[in-house]
Protein backbone atom coordinates (compact mmCIF):
# COMPACT_ATOMS: atom_id res chain seq x y z
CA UNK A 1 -8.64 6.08 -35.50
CA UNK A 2 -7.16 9.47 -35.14
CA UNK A 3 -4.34 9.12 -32.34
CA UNK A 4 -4.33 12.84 -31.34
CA UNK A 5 -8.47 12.55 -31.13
CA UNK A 6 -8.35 9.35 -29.06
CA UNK A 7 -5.28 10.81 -26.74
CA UNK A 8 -7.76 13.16 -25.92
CA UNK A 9 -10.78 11.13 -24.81
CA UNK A 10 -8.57 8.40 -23.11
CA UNK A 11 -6.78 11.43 -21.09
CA UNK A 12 -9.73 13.24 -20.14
CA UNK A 13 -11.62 10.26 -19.40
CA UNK A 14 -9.20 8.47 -16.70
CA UNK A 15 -9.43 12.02 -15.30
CA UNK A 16 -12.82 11.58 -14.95
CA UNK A 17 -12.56 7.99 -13.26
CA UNK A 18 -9.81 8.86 -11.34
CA UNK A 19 -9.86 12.18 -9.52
CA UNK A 20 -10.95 10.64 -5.89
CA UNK A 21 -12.83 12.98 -4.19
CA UNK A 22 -14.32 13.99 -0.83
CA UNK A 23 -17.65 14.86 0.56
CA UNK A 24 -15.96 16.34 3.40
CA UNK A 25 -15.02 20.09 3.06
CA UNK A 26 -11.39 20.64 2.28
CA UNK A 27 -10.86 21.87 6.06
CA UNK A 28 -11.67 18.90 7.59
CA UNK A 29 -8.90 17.22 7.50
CA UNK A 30 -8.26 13.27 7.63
CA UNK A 31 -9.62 12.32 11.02
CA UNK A 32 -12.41 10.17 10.91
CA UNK A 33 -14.89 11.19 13.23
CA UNK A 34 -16.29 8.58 15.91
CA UNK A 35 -14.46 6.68 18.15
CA UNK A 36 -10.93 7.78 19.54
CA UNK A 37 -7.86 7.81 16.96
CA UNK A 38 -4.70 5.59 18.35
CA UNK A 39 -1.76 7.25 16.28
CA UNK A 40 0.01 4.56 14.85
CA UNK A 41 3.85 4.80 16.57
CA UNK A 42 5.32 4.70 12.93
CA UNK A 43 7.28 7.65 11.26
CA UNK A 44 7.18 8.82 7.98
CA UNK A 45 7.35 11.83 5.60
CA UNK A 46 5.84 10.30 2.72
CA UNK A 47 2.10 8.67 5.22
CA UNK A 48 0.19 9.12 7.78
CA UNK A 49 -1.98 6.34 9.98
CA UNK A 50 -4.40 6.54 12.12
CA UNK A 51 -5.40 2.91 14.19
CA UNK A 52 -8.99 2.67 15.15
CA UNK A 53 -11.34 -0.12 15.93
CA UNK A 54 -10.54 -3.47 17.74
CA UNK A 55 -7.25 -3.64 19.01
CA UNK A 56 -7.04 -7.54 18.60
CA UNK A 57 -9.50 -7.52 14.99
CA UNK A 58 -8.19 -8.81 11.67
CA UNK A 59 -6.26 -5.75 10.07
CA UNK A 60 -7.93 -3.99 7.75
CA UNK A 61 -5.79 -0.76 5.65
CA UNK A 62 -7.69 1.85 3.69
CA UNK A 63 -6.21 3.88 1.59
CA UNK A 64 -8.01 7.08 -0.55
CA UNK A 65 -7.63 8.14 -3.49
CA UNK A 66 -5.96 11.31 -5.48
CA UNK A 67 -6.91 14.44 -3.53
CA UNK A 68 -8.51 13.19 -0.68
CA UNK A 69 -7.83 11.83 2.89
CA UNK A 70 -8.88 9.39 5.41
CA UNK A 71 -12.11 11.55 5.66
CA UNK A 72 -13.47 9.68 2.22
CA UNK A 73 -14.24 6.51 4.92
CA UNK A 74 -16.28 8.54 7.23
CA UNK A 75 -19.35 6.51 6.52
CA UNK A 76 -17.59 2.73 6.23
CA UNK A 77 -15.47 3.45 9.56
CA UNK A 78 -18.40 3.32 12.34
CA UNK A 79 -19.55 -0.03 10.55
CA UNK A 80 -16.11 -1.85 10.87
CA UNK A 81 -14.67 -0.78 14.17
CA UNK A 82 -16.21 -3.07 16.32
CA UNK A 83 -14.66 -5.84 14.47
CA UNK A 84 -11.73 -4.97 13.10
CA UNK A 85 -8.68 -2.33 13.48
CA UNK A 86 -8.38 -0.05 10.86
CA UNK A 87 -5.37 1.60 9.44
CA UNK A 88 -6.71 4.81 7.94
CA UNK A 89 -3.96 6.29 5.63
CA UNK A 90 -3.38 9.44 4.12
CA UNK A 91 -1.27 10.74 1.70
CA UNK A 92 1.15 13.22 2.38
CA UNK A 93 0.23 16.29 0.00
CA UNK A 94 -3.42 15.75 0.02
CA UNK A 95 -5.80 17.78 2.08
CA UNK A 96 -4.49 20.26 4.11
CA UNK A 97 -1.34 18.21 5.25
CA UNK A 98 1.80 19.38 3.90
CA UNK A 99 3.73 17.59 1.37
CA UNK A 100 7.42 16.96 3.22
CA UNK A 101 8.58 13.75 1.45
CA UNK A 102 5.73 13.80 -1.82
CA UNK A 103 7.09 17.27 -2.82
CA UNK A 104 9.21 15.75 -5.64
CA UNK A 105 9.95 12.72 -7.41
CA UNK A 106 8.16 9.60 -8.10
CA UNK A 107 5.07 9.57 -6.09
CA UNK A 108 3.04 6.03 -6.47
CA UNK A 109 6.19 4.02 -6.53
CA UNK A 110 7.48 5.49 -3.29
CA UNK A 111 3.98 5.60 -1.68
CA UNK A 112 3.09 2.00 -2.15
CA UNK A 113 6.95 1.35 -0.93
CA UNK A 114 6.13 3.11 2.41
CA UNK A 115 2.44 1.45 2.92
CA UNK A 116 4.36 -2.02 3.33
CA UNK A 117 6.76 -0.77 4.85
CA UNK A 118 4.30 0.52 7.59
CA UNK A 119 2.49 -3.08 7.46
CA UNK A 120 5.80 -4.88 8.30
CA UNK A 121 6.70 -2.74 10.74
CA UNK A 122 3.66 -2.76 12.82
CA UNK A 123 3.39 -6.50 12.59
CA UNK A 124 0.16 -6.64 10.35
CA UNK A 125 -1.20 -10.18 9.83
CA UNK A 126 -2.20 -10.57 6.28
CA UNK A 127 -4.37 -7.48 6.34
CA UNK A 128 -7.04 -6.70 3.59
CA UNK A 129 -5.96 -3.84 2.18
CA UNK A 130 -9.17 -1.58 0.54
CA UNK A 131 -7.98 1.15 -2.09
CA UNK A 132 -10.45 3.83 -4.00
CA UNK A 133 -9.00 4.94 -7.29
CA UNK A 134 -5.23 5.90 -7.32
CA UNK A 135 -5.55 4.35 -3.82
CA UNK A 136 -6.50 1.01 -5.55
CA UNK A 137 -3.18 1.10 -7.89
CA UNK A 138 -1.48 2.01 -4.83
CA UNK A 139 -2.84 -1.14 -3.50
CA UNK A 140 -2.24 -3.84 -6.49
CA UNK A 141 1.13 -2.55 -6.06
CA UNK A 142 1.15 -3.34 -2.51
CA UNK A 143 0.25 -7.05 -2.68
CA UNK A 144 2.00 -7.90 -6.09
CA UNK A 145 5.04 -6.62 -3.49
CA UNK A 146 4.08 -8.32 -0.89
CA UNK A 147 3.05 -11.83 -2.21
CA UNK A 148 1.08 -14.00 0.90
CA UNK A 149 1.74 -11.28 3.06
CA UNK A 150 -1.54 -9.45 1.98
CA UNK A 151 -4.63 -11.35 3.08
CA UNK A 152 -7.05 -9.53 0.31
CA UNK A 153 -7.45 -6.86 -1.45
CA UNK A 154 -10.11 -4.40 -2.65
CA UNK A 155 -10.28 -2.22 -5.33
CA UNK A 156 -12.74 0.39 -5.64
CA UNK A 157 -13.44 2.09 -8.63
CA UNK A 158 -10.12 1.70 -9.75
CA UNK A 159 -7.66 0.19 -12.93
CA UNK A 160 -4.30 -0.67 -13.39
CA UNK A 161 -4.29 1.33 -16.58
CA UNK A 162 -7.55 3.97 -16.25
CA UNK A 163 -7.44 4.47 -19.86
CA UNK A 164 -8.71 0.69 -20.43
CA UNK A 165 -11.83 1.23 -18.85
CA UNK A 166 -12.15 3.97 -21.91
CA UNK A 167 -10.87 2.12 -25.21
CA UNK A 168 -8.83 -1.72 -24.93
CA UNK A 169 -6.87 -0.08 -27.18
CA UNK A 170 -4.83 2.68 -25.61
CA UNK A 171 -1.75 2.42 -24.51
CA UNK A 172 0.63 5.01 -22.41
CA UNK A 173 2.29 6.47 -25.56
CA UNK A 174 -1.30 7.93 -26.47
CA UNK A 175 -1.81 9.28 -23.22
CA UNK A 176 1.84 10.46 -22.22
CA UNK A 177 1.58 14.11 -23.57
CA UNK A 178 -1.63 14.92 -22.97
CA UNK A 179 -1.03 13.59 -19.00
CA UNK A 180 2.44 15.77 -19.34
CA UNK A 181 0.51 18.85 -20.50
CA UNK A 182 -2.51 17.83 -17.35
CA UNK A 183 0.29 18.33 -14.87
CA UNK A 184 2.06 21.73 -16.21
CA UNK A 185 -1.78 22.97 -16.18
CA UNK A 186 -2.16 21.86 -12.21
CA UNK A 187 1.04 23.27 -11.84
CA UNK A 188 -0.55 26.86 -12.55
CA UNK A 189 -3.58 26.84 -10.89
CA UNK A 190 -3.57 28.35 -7.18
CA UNK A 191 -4.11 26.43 -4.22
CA UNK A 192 -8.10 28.06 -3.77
CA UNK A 193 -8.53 26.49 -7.48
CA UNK A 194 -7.06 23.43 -6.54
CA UNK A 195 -9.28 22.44 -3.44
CA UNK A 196 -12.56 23.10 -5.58
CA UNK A 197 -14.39 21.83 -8.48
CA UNK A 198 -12.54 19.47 -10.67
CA UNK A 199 -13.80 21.57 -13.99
CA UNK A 200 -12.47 24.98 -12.71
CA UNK A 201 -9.08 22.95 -13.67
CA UNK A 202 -9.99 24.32 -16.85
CA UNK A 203 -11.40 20.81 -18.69
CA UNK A 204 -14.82 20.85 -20.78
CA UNK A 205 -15.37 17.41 -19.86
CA UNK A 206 -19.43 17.59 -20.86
CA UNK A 207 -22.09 15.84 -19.94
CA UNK A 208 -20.71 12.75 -18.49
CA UNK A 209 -18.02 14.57 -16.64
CA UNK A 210 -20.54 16.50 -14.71
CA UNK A 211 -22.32 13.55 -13.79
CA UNK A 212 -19.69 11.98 -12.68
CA UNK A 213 -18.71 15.31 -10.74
CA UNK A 214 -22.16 16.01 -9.30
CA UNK A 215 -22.53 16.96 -5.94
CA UNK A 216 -18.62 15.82 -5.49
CA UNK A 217 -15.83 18.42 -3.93
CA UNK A 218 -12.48 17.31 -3.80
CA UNK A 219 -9.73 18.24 -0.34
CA UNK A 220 -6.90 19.40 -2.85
CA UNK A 221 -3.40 19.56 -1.59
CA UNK A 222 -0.01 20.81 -1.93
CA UNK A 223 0.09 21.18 -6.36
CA UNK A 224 3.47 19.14 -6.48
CA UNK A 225 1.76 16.48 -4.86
CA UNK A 226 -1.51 16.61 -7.20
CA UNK A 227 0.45 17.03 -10.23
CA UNK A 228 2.49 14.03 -10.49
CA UNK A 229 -0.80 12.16 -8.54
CA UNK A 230 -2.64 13.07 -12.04
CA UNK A 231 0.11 12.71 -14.51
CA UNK A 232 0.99 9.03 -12.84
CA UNK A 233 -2.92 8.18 -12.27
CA UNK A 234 -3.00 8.79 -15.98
CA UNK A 235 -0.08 6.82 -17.33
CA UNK A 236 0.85 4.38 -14.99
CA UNK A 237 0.06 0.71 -16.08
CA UNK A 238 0.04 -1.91 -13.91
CA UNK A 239 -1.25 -4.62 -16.00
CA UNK A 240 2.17 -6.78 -16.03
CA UNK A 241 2.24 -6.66 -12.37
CA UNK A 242 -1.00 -8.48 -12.25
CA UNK A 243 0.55 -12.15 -12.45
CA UNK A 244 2.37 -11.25 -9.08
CA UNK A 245 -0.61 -11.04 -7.06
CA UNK A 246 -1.87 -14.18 -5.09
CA UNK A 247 -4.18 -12.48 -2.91
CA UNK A 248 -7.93 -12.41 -3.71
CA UNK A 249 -8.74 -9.26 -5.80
CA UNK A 250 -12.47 -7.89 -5.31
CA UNK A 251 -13.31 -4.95 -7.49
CA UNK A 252 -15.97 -2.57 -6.31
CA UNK A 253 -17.42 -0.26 -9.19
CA UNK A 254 -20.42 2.43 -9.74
CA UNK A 255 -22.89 1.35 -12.49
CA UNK A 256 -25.91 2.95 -14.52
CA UNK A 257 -28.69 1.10 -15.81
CA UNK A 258 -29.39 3.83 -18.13
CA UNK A 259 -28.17 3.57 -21.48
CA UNK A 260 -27.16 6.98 -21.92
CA UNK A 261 -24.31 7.05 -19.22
CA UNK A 262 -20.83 6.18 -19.39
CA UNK A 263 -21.83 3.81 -16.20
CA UNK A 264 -23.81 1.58 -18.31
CA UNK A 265 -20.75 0.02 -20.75
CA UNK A 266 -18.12 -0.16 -18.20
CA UNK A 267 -18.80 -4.13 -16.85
CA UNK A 268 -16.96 -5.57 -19.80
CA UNK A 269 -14.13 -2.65 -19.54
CA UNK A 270 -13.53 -3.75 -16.01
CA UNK A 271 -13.27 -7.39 -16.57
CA UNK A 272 -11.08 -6.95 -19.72
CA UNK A 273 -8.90 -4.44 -17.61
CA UNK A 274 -7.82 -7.19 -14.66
CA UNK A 275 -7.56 -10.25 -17.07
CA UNK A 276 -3.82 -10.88 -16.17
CA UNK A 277 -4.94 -11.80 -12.44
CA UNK A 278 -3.41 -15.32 -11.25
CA UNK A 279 -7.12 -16.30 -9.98
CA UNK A 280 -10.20 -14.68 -11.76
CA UNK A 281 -11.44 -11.27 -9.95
CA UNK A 282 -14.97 -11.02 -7.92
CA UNK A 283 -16.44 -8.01 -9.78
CA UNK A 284 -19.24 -6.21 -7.55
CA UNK A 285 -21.25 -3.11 -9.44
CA UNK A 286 -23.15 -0.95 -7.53
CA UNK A 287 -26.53 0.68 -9.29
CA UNK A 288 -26.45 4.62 -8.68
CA UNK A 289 -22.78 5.02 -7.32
CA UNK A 290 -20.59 6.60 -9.86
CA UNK A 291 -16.71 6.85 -8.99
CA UNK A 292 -17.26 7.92 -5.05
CA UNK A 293 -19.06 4.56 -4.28
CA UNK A 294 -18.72 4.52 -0.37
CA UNK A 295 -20.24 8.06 -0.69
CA UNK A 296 -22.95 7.53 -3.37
CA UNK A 297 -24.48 4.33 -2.04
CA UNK A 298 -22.73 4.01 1.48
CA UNK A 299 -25.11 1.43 2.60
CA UNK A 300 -24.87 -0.94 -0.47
CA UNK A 301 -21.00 -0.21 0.04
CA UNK A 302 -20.69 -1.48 3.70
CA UNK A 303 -22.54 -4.58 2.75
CA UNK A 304 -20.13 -5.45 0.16
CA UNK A 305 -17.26 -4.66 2.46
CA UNK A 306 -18.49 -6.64 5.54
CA UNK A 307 -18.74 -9.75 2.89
CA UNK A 308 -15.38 -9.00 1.28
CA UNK A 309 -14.08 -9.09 4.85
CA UNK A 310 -15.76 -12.44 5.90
């Protein structure tokens, strides 16, 4: 196997199952439209929460994925708040909302750090916690921290190590300077570039990439923010943290039943990829979502939510 060759596939692959993106336009910012927004009474320069729903329902925390806010739940969020209350996160840096704590540094570590932190301080009863994409690592980081203080957890098209859903194979050495050169190249685009198309970024991903990118926008953000969100979405590995975890893990993924996608191969990937789990995974593949799966098939999406929930 050529290492240089199969840096290259691996890197520009997890970009293609990892860069979360929006159907809303990058203006909209992260409210959810629908019922009213209670702003959580919590502080930070790194989050930001928005309470909806039932004030006495289970706790339920949703958290988006690399370039994109609260908005991505627009379609799950009238389906859940008669039931529950909702904690509707956002990442600092994303969107249109400016980057204050996320402008430097580590950014999943110190993300993840501030989600529990907002869950302990607010009282949350073992809340499910939902995560799409780098919002899923953020959340296996979450409740490997926070042991039987996280009720459940949901991943949604999302890995501990996105380059395992490409080859078993790869590890973070092959990926590291291809992922270093991904966030000098974000570093140069302007912040126009940055809220559009993923492939203006400069990448000829082909065929797959553009159906995974089809019909998708992304919100952007501040490019400190998305720069480190790609270069850690691209070689961060939780795999060893996996043990930790005693919560239920349900993973939610898009899947092809044509041959010729990437969507069709990617069952065995996903198992392989969350193998270390203390108590086997529920694995849930959606027919005709690709990585936006609460966008792409919202109605098979709520389903599976209202039963992960249950």
């Amino acid at each position: 196997m050529a290492k240089t060759r199969l840096s290259i596939i691996v890197v520009l692959s997890a970009v293609v199952m990892a860069f979360g993106a929006s159907a809303q336009p990058s203006g909209s910012g992260a409210t959810v439209r629908g019922a009213p927004v209670t702003q959580a009474p919590f502080e930070s320069e790194r989050i930001i929460v928005e309470v909806r729903g039932r004030p006495d329902g289970p706790d339920v925390v949703l958290i988006p994925g690399l370039a994109s806010t609260s908005a991505v739940w627009a379609k799950l969020v009238p389906e859940l708040e008669g039931q529950y209350r909702l904690h509707l996160v956002t990442v600092r840096g994303f969107g249109e909302y400016p980057a204050q704590g996320n402008a430097s540094g580590y950014l999943g570590t110190a993300v993840a750090a501030e989600i529990s932190r907002y869950i302990e301080t607010e009282g949350l009863q073992r809340p499910a916690v939902i995560g799409h994409s780098m919002g899923g690592q953020l959340a296996l980081r979450i409740a490997a921290d926070g042991g039987d203080r996280i009720g459940r957890v949901m991943l949604v098209d999302s890995s501990p190590f996105f380059p395992s859903l490409i080859n078993r194979g790869a590890t973070r050495a092959d990926v590291e300077p291809l992922a270093r050169l991904a966030y000098q190249g974000v570093m140069l685009l302007g912040d126009d570039m940055l809220r559009s198309h993923p492939a203006r970024l400069g990448l000829d991903l082909g065929d797959g990439a553009d159906r995974v990118f089809n019909g998708l926008g992304w919100q952007g953000g501040d490019r400190r923010v998305l720069a480190q969100g790609v270069f850690e979405v691209l070689t961060t590995d939780l795999r060893y943290r996996l043990p930790h975890i005693t919560a239920p893990v349900t993973i939610v993924y898009g899947w092809s039943a044509d041959a010729s996608s990437p969507r069709a191969v990617v069952d065995d990937l996903f198992r392989y990829s969350f193998m270390n789990l203390r108590q086997p995974a529920r694995f849930e593949r959606v027919q005709g979502a690709e990585h936006m799966v609460m966008i792409d098939q919202p109605r098979t999406f709520g389903r599976l939510v209202q039963e992960f929930l249950r």
